[in-house]
C-alpha atoms as a PDB file:
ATOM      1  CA  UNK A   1    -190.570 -44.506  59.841  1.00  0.00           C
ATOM      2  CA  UNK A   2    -194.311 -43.381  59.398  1.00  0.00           C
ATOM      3  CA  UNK A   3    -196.576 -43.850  61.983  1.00  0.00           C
ATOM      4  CA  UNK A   4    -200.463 -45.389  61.868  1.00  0.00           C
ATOM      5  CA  UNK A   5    -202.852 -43.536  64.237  1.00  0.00           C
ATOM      6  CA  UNK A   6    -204.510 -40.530  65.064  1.00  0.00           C
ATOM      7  CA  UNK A   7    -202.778 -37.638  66.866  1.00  0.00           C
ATOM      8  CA  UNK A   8    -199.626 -39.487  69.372  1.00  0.00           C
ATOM      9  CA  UNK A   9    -201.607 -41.648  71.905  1.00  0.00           C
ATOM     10  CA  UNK A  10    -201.670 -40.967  75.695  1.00  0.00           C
ATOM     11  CA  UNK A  11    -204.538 -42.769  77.808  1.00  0.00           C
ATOM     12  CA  UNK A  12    -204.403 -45.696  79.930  1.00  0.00           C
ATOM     13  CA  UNK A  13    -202.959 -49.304  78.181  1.00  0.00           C
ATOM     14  CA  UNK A  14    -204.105 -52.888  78.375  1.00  0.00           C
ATOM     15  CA  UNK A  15    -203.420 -54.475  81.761  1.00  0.00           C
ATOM     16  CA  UNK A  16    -201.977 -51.111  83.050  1.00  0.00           C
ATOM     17  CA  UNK A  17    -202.629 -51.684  87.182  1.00  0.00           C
ATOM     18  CA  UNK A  18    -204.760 -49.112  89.032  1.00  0.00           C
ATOM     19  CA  UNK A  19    -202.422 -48.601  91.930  1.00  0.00           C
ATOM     20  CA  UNK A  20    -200.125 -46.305  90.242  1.00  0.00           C
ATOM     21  CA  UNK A  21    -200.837 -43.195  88.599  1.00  0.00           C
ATOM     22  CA  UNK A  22    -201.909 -42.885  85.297  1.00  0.00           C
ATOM     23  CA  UNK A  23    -198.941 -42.596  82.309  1.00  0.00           C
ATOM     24  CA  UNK A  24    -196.693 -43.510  85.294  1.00  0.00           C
ATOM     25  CA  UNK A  25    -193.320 -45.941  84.276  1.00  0.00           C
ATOM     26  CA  UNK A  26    -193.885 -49.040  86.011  1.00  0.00           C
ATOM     27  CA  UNK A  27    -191.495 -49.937  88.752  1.00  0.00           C
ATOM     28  CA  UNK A  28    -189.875 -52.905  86.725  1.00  0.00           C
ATOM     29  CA  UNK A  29    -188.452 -51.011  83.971  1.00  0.00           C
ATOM     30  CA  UNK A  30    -184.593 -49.698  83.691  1.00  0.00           C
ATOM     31  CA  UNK A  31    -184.514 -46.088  83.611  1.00  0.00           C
ATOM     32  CA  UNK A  32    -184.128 -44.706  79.172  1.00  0.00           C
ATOM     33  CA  UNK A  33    -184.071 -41.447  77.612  1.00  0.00           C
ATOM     34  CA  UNK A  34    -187.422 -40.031  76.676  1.00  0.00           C
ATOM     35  CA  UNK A  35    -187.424 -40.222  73.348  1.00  0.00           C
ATOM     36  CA  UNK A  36    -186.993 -44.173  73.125  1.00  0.00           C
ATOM     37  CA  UNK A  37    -189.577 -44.474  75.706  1.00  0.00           C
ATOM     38  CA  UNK A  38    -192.382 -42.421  73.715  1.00  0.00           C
ATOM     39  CA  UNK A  39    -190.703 -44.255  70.724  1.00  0.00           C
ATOM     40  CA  UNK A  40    -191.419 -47.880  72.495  1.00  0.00           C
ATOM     41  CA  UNK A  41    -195.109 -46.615  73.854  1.00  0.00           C
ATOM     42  CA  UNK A  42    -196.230 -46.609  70.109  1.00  0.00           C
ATOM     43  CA  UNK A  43    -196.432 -42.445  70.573  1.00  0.00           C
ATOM     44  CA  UNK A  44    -194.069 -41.471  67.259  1.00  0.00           C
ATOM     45  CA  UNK A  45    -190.769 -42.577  66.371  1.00  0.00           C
ATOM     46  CA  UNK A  46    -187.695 -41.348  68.445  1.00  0.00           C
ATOM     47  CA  UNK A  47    -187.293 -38.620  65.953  1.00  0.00           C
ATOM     48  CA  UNK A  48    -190.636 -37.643  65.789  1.00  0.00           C
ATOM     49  CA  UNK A  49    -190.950 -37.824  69.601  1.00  0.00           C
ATOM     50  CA  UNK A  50    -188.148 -35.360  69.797  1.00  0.00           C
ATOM     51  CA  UNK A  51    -189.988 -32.931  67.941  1.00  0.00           C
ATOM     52  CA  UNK A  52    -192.458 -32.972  70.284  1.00  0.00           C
ATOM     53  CA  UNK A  53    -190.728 -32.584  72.910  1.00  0.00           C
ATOM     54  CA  UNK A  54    -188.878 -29.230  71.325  1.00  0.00           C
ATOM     55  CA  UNK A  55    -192.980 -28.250  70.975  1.00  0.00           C
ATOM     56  CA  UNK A  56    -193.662 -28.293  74.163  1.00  0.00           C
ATOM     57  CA  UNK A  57    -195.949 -30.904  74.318  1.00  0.00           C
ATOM     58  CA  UNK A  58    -194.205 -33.428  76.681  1.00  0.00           C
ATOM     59  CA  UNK A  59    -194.118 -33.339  80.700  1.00  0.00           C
ATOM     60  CA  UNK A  60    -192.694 -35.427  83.480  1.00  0.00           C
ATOM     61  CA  UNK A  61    -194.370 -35.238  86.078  1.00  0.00           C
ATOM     62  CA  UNK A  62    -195.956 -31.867  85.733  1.00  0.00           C
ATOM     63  CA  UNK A  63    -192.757 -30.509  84.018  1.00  0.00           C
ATOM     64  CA  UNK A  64    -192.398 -29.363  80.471  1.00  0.00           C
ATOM     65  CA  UNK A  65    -189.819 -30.639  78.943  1.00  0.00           C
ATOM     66  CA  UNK A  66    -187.251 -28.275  76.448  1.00  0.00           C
ATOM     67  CA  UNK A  67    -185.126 -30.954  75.865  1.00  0.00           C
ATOM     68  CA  UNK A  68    -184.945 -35.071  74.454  1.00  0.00           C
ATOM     69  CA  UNK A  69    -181.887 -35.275  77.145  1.00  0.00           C
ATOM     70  CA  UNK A  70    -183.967 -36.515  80.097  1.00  0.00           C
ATOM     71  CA  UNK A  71    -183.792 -40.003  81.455  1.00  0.00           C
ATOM     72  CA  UNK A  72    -187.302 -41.495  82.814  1.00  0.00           C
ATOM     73  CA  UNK A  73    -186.966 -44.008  85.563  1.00  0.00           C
ATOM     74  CA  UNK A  74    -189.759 -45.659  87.685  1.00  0.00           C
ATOM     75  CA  UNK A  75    -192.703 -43.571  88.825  1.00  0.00           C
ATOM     76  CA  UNK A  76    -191.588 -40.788  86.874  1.00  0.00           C
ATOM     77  CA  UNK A  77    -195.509 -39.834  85.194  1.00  0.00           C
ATOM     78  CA  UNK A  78    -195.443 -38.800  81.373  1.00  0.00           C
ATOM     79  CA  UNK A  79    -198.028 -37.097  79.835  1.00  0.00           C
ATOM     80  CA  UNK A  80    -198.339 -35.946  75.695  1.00  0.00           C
ATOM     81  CA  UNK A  81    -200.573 -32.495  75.719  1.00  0.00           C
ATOM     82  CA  UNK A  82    -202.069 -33.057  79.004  1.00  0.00           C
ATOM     83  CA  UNK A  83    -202.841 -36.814  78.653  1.00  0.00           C
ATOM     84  CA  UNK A  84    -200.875 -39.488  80.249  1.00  0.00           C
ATOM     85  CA  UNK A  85    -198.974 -41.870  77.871  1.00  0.00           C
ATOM     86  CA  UNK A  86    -199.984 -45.683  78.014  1.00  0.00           C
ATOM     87  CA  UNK A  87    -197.065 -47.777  78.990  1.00  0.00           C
ATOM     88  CA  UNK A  88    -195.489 -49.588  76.084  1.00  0.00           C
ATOM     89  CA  UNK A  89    -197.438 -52.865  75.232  1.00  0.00           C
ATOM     90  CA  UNK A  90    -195.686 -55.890  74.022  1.00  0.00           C
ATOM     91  CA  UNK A  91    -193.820 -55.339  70.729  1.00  0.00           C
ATOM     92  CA  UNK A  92    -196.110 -56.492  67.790  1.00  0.00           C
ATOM     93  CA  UNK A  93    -195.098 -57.222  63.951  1.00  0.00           C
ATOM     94  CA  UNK A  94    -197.029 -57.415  60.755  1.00  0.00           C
ATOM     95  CA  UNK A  95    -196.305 -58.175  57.061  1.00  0.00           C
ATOM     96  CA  UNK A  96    -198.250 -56.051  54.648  1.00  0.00           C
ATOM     97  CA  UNK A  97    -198.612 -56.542  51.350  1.00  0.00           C
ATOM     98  CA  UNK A  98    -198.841 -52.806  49.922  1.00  0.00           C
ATOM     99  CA  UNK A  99    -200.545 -52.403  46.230  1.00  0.00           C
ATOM    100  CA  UNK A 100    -199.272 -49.642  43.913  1.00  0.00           C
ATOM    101  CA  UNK A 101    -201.210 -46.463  44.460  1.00  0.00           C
ATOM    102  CA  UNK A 102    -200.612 -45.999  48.138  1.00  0.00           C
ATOM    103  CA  UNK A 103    -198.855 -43.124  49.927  1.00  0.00           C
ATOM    104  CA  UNK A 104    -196.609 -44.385  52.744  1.00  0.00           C
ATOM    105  CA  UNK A 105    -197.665 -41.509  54.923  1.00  0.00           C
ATOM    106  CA  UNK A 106    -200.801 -40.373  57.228  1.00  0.00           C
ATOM    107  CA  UNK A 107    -200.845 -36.481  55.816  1.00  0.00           C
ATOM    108  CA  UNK A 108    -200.979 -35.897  52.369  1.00  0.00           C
ATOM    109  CA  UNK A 109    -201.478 -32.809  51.063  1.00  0.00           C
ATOM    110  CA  UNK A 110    -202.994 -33.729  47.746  1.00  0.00           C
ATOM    111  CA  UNK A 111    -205.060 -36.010  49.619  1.00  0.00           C
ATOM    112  CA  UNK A 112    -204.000 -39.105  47.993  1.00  0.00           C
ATOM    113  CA  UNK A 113    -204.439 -42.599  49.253  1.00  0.00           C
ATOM    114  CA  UNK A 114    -202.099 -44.113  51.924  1.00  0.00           C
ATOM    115  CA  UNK A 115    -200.855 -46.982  53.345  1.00  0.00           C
ATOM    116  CA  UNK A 116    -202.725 -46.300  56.772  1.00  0.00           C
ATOM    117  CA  UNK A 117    -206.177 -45.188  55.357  1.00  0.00           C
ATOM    118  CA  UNK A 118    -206.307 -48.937  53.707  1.00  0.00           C
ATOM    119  CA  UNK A 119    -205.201 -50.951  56.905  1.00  0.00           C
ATOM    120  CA  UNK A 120    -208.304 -53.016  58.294  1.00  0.00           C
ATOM    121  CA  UNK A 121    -210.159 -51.758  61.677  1.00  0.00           C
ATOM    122  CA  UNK A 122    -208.567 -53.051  64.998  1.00  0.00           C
ATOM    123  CA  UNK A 123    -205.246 -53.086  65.084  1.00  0.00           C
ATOM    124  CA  UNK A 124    -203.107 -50.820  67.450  1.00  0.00           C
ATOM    125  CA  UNK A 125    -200.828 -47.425  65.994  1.00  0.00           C
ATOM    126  CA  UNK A 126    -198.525 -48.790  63.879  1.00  0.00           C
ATOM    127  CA  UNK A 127    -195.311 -47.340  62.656  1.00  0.00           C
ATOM    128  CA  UNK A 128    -193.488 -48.585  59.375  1.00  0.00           C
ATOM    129  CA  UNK A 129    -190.705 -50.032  58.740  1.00  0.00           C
ATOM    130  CA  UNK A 130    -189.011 -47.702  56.057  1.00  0.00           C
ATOM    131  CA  UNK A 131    -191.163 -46.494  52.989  1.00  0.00           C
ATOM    132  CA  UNK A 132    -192.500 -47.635  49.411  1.00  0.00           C
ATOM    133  CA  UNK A 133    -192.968 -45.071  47.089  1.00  0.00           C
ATOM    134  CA  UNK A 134    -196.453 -43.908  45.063  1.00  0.00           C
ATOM    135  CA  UNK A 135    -196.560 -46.638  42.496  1.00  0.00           C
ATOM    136  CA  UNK A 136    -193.954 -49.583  44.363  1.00  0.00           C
ATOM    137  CA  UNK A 137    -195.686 -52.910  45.661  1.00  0.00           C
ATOM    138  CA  UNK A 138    -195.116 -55.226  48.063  1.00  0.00           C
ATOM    139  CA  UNK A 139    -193.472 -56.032  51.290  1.00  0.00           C
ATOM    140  CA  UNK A 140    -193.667 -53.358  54.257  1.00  0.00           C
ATOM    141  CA  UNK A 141    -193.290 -54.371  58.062  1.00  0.00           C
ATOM    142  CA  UNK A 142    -195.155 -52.731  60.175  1.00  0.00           C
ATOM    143  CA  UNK A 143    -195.038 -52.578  64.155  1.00  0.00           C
ATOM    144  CA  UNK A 144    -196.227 -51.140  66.919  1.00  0.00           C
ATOM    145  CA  UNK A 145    -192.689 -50.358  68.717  1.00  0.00           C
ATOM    146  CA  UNK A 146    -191.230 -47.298  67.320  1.00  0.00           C
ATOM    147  CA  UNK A 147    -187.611 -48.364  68.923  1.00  0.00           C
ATOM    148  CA  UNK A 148    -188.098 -51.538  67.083  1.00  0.00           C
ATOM    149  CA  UNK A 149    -189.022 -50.088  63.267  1.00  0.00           C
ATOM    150  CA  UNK A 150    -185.952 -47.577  64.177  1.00  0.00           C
ATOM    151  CA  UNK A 151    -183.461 -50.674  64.538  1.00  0.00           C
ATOM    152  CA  UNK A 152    -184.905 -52.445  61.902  1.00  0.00           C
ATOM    153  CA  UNK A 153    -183.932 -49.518  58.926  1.00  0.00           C
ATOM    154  CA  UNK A 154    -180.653 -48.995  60.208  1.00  0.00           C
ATOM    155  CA  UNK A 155    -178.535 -49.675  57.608  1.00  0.00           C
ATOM    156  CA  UNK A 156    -176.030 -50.940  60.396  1.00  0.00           C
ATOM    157  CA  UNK A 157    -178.092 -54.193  61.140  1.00  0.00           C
ATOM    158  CA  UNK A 158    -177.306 -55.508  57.233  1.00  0.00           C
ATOM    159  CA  UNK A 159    -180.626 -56.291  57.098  1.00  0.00           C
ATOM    160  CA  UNK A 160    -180.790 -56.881  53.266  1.00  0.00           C
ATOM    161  CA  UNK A 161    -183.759 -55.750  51.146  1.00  0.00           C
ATOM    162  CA  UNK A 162    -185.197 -57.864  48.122  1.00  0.00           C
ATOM    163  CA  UNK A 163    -186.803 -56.575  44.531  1.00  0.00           C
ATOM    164  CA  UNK A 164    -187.597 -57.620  41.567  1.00  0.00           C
ATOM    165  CA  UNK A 165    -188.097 -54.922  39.072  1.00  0.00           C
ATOM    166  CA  UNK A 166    -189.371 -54.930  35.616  1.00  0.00           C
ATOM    167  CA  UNK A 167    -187.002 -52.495  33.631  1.00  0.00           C
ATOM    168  CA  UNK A 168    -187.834 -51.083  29.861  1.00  0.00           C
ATOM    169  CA  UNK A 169    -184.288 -51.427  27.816  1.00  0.00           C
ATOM    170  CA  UNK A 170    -181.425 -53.328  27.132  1.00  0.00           C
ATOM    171  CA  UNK A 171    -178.880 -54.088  29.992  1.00  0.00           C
ATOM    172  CA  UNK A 172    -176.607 -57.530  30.112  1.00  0.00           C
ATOM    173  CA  UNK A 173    -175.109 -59.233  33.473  1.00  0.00           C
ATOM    174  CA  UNK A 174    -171.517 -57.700  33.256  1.00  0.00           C
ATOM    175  CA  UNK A 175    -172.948 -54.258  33.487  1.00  0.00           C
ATOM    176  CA  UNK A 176    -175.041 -54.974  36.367  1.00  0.00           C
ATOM    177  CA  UNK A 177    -172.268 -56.716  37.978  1.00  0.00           C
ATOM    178  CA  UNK A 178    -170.873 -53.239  38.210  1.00  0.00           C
ATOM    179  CA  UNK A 179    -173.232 -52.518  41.004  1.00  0.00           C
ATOM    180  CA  UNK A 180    -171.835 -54.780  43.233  1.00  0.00           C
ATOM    181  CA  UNK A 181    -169.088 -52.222  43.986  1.00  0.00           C
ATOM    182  CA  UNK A 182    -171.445 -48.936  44.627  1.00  0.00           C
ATOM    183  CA  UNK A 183    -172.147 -46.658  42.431  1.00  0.00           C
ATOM    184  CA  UNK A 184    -172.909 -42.808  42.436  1.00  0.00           C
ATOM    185  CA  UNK A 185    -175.784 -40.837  40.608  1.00  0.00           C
ATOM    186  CA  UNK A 186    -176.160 -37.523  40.784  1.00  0.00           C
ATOM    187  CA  UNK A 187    -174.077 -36.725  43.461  1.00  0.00           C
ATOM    188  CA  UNK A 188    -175.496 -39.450  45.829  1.00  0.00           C
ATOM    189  CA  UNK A 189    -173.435 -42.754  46.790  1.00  0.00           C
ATOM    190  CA  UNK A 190    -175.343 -45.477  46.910  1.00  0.00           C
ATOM    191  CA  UNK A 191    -174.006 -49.018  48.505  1.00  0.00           C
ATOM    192  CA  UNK A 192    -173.597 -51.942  47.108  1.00  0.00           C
ATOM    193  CA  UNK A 193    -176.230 -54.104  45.189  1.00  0.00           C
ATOM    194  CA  UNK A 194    -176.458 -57.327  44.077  1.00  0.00           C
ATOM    195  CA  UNK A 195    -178.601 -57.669  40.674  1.00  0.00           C
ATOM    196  CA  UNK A 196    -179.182 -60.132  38.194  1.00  0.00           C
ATOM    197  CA  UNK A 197    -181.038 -60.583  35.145  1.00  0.00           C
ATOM    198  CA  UNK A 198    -184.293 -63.452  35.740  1.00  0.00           C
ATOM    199  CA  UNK A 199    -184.150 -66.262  33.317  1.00  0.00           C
ATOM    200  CA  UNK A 200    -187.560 -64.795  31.221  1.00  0.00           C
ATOM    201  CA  UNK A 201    -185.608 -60.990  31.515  1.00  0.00           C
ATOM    202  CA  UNK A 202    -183.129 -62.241  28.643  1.00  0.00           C
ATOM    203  CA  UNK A 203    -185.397 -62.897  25.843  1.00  0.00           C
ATOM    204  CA  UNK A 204    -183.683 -60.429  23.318  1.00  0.00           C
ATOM    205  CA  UNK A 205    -187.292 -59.906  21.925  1.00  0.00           C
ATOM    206  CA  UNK A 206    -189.047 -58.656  24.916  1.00  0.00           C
ATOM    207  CA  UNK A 207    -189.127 -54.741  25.649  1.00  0.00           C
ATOM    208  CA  UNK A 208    -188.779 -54.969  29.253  1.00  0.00           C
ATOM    209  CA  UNK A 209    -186.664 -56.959  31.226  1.00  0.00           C
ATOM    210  CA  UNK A 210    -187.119 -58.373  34.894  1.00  0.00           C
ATOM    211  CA  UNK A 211    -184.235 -58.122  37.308  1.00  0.00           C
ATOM    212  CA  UNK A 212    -184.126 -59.495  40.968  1.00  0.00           C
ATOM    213  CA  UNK A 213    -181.957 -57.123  43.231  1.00  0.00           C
ATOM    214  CA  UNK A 214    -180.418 -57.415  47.088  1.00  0.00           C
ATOM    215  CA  UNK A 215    -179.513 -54.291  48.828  1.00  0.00           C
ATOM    216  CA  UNK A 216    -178.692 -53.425  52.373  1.00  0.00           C
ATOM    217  CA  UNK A 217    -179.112 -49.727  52.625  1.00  0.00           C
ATOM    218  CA  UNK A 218    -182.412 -48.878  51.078  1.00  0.00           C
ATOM    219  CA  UNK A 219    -182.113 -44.978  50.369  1.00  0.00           C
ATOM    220  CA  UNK A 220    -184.786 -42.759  48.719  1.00  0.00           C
ATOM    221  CA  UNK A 221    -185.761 -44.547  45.158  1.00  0.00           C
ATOM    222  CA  UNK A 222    -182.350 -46.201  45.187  1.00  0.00           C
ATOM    223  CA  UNK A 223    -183.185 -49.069  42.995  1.00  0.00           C
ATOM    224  CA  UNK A 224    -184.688 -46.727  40.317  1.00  0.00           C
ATOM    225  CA  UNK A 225    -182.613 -44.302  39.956  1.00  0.00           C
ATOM    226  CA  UNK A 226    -179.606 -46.735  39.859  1.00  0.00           C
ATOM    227  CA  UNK A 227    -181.092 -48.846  36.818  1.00  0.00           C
ATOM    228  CA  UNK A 228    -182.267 -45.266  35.472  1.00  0.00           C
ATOM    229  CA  UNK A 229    -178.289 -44.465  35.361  1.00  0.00           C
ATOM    230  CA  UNK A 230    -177.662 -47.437  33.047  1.00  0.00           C
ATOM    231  CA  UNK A 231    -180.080 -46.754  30.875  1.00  0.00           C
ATOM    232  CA  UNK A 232    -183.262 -48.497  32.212  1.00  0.00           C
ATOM    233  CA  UNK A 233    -186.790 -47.291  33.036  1.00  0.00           C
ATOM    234  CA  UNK A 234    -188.472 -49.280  35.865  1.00  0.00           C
ATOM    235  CA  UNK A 235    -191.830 -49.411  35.142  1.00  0.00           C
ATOM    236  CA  UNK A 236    -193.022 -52.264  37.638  1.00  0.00           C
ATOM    237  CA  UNK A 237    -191.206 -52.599  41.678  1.00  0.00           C
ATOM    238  CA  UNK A 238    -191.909 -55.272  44.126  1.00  0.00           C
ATOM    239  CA  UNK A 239    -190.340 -55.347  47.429  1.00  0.00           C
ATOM    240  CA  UNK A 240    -190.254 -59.131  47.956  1.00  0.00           C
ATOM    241  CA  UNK A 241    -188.186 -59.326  51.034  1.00  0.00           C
ATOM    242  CA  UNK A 242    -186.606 -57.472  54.003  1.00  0.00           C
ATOM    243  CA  UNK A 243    -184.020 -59.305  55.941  1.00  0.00           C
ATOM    244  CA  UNK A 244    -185.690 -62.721  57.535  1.00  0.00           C
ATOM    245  CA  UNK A 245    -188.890 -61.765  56.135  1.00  0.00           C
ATOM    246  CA  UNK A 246    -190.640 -62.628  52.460  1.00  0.00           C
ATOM    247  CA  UNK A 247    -194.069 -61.586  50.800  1.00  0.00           C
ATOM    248  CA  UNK A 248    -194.652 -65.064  49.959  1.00  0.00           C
ATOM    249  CA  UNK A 249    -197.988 -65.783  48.820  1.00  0.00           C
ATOM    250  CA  UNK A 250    -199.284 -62.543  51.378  1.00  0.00           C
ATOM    251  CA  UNK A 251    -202.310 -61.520  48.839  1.00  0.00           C
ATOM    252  CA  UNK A 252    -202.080 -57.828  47.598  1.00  0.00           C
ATOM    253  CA  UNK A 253    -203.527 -55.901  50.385  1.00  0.00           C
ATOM    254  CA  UNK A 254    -203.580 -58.079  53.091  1.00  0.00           C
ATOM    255  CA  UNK A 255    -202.110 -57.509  56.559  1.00  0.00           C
ATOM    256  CA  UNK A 256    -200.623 -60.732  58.847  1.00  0.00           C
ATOM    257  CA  UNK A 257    -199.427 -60.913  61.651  1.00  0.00           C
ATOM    258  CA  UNK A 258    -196.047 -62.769  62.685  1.00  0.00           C
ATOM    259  CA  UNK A 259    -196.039 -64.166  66.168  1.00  0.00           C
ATOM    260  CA  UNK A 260    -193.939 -63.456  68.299  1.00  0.00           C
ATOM    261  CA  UNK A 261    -191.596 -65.803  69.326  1.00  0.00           C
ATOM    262  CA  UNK A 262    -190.904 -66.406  65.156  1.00  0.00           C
ATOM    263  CA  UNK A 263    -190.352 -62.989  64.377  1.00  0.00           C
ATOM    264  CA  UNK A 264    -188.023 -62.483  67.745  1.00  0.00           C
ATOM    265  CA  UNK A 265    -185.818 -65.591  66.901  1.00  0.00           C
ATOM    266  CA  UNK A 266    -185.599 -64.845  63.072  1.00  0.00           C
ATOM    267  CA  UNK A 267    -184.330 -61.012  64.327  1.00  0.00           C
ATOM    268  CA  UNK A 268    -182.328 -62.410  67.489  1.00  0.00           C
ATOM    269  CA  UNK A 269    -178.796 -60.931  65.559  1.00  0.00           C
ATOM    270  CA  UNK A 270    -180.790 -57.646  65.144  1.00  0.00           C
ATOM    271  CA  UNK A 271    -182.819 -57.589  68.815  1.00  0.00           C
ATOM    272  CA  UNK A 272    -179.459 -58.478  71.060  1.00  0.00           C
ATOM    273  CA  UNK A 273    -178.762 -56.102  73.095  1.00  0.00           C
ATOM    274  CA  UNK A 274    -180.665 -53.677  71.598  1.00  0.00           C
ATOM    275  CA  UNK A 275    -183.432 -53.580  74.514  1.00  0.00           C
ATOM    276  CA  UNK A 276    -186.260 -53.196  71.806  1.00  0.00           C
ATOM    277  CA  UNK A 277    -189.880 -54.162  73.580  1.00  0.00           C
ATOM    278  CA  UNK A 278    -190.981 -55.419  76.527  1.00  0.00           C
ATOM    279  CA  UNK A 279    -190.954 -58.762  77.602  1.00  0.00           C
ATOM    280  CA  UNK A 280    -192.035 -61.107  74.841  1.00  0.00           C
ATOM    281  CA  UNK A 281    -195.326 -62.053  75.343  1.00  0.00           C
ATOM    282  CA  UNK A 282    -196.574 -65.830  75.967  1.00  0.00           C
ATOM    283  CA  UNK A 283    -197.081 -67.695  72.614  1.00  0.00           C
ATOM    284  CA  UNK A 284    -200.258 -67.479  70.383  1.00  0.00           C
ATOM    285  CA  UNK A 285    -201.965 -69.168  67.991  1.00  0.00           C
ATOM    286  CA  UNK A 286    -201.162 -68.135  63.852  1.00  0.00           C
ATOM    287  CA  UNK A 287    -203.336 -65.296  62.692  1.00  0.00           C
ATOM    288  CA  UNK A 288    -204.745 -65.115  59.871  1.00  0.00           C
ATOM    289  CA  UNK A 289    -204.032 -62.593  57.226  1.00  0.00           C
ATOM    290  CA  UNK A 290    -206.395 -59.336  57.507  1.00  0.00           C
ATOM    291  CA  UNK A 291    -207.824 -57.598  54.320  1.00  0.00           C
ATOM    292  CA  UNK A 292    -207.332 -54.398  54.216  1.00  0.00           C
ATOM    293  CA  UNK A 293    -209.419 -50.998  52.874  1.00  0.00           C
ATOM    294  CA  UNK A 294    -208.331 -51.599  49.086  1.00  0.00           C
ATOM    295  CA  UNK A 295    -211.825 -53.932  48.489  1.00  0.00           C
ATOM    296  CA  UNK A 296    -214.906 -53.340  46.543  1.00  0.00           C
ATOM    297  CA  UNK A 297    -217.030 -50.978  48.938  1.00  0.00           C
ATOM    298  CA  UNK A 298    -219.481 -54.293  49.310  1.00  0.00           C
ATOM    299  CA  UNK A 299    -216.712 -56.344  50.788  1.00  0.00           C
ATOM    300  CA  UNK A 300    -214.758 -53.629  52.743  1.00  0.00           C
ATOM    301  CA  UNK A 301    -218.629 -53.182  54.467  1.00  0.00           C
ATOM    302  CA  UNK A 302    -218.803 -56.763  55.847  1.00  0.00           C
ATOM    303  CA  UNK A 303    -214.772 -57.213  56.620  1.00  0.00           C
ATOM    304  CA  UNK A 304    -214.105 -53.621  58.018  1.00  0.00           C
ATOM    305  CA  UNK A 305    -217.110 -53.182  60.752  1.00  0.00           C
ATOM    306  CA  UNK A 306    -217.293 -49.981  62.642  1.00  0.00           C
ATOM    307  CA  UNK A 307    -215.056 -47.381  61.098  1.00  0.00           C
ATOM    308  CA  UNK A 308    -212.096 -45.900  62.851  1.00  0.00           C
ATOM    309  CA  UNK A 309    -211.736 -42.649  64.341  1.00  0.00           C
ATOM    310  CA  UNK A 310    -209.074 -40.252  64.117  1.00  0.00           C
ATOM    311  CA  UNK A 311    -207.936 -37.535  62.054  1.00  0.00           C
ATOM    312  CA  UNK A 312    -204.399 -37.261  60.351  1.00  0.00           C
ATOM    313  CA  UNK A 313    -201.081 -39.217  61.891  1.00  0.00           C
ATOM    314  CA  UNK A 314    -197.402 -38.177  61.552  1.00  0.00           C
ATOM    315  CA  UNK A 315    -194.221 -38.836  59.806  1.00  0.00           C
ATOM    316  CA  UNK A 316    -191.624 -40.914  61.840  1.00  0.00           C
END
């Protein structure tokens, strides 16, 4: 996970009532670890929150903490470096349609271009939902609760992942039939993965070749360097799916988001039992999709308005 935002947030959140203390956990949530509560505020991923915590950085009420192994229950007040932490707002997902180019990350050395940089003014810290690489396209959730994005990668949930990926070489369908039983490159075993060679990817004239592809587990570069083990070099790759969810006609840099009660029944299997978010929130209208940073400077001007603050996120 890679989280959108400035250093992890504390402060006071939306509809947060004035007659308890500040960062306080309100008195109708059950009692969780730490970790998954900073995770759920929107403050860093549960790994990331742990490394804070083994910085220092995290109290309960007044108390540093040296260890993720400490349960929060109601009234217990958490502050981040001094600052309370807002209590977790209702879980939010978004569908972004990520060009080639961008960095999935907040802090890059070489100062590249990332995802976050290019996402349009207003929204709240997001957190991804697993990675593209440098020069891969196309589908990346993005969402507010960390405990959520966490669930959502697990390679448990069998949430499957969908590409098409144009490939220079030669490869026919037995070979890539083969995949469907796992396969192991350089040292690394990689699950199973359905692939199949498009209808336009079998003209015997054409250089490259487009394949469509369905995985579940979604490891570093997987698709890549499995077609670079028969033989192929992928030269184009387009996420065009992640479980329940498809880039459809999502225009190449745009951000939308899903509403609620959609994106919670299309993920019920996932969600059940799982205690990821607050209480869904009461219905709302379709939003439109968002355009993000990746415009002509004239049109990022008018769509953009006042620019954000902040300085350099983390790594979930």
């Amino acid at each position: 996970m890679v989280g959108h935002g400035d250093e992890p947030r504390g402060g006071k959140g939306e509809g947060q009532g004035r007659s308890r203390a500040e960062g306080a956990v309100p008195e109708r949530m059950a009692p969780e670890r730490i970790a998954k509560l900073l995770a759920r505020a929107g403050v860093a991923s549960r790994r990331a929150a742990e490394r804070l915590i083994s910085e220092g950085r995290v109290a309960v009420n007044g108390r540093v903490l040296a260890t993720p192994a400490v349960t929060i229950g109601p009234g217990d007040v958490v502050t981040l470096d001094g600052a309370p932490v807002a209590a977790a707002e209702p879980s939010r997902l978004f569908l972004y349609h990520k060009p080639p180019g961008l960095l999935t990350t907040h802090a890059d050395p070489k100062g590249r271009p990332t995802v976050f940089d290019a996402l349009p003014a207003g929204l709240p810290r997001l957190i991804s939902v697993g990675r593209l690489d440098l020069s891969s396209e196309g589908l990346l959730l993005l969402t507010n609760d960390g405990e959520l994005a966490r669930r959502l990668e697990l390679p448990a949930t069998g949430l499957v992942r969908r590409y098409r990926a144009r490939a220079l070489g030669r490869i026919d369908q037995q070979r890539l039939d083969r995949l469907r039983q796992g396969s192991v490159v350089a040292g690394v075993r990689y699950g199973p993965i359905t692939a199949s060679l498009e209808p336009r990817g079998r003209n015997p004239e054409a250089a490259n070749q487009w394949i469509a592809l369905e995985l579940a587990e979604g490891k570093n570069r997987e698709v890549r360097r499995v077609l670079e083990a028969l033989g192929l070099r992928v030269n184009r790759l387009i996420r065009t799916g992640y479980g329940p969810f498809a880039l459809g006609d999502l225009p190449r840099g745009e951000v939308r988001e899903l509403g609620a009660r959609r994106w919670r029944a299309a993920l019920a299997p996932v969600l059940r039992g799982s205690g990821s978010g607050p209480a869904e929130p009461p219905p709302s209208a379709p939003r439109a999709p968002m355009r993000s940073a990746s415009l002509p400077k004239s049109s990022r001007a008018r769509r953009r308005g006042p620019p954000r603050g902040g300085g350099p996120g983390r790594r979930g």
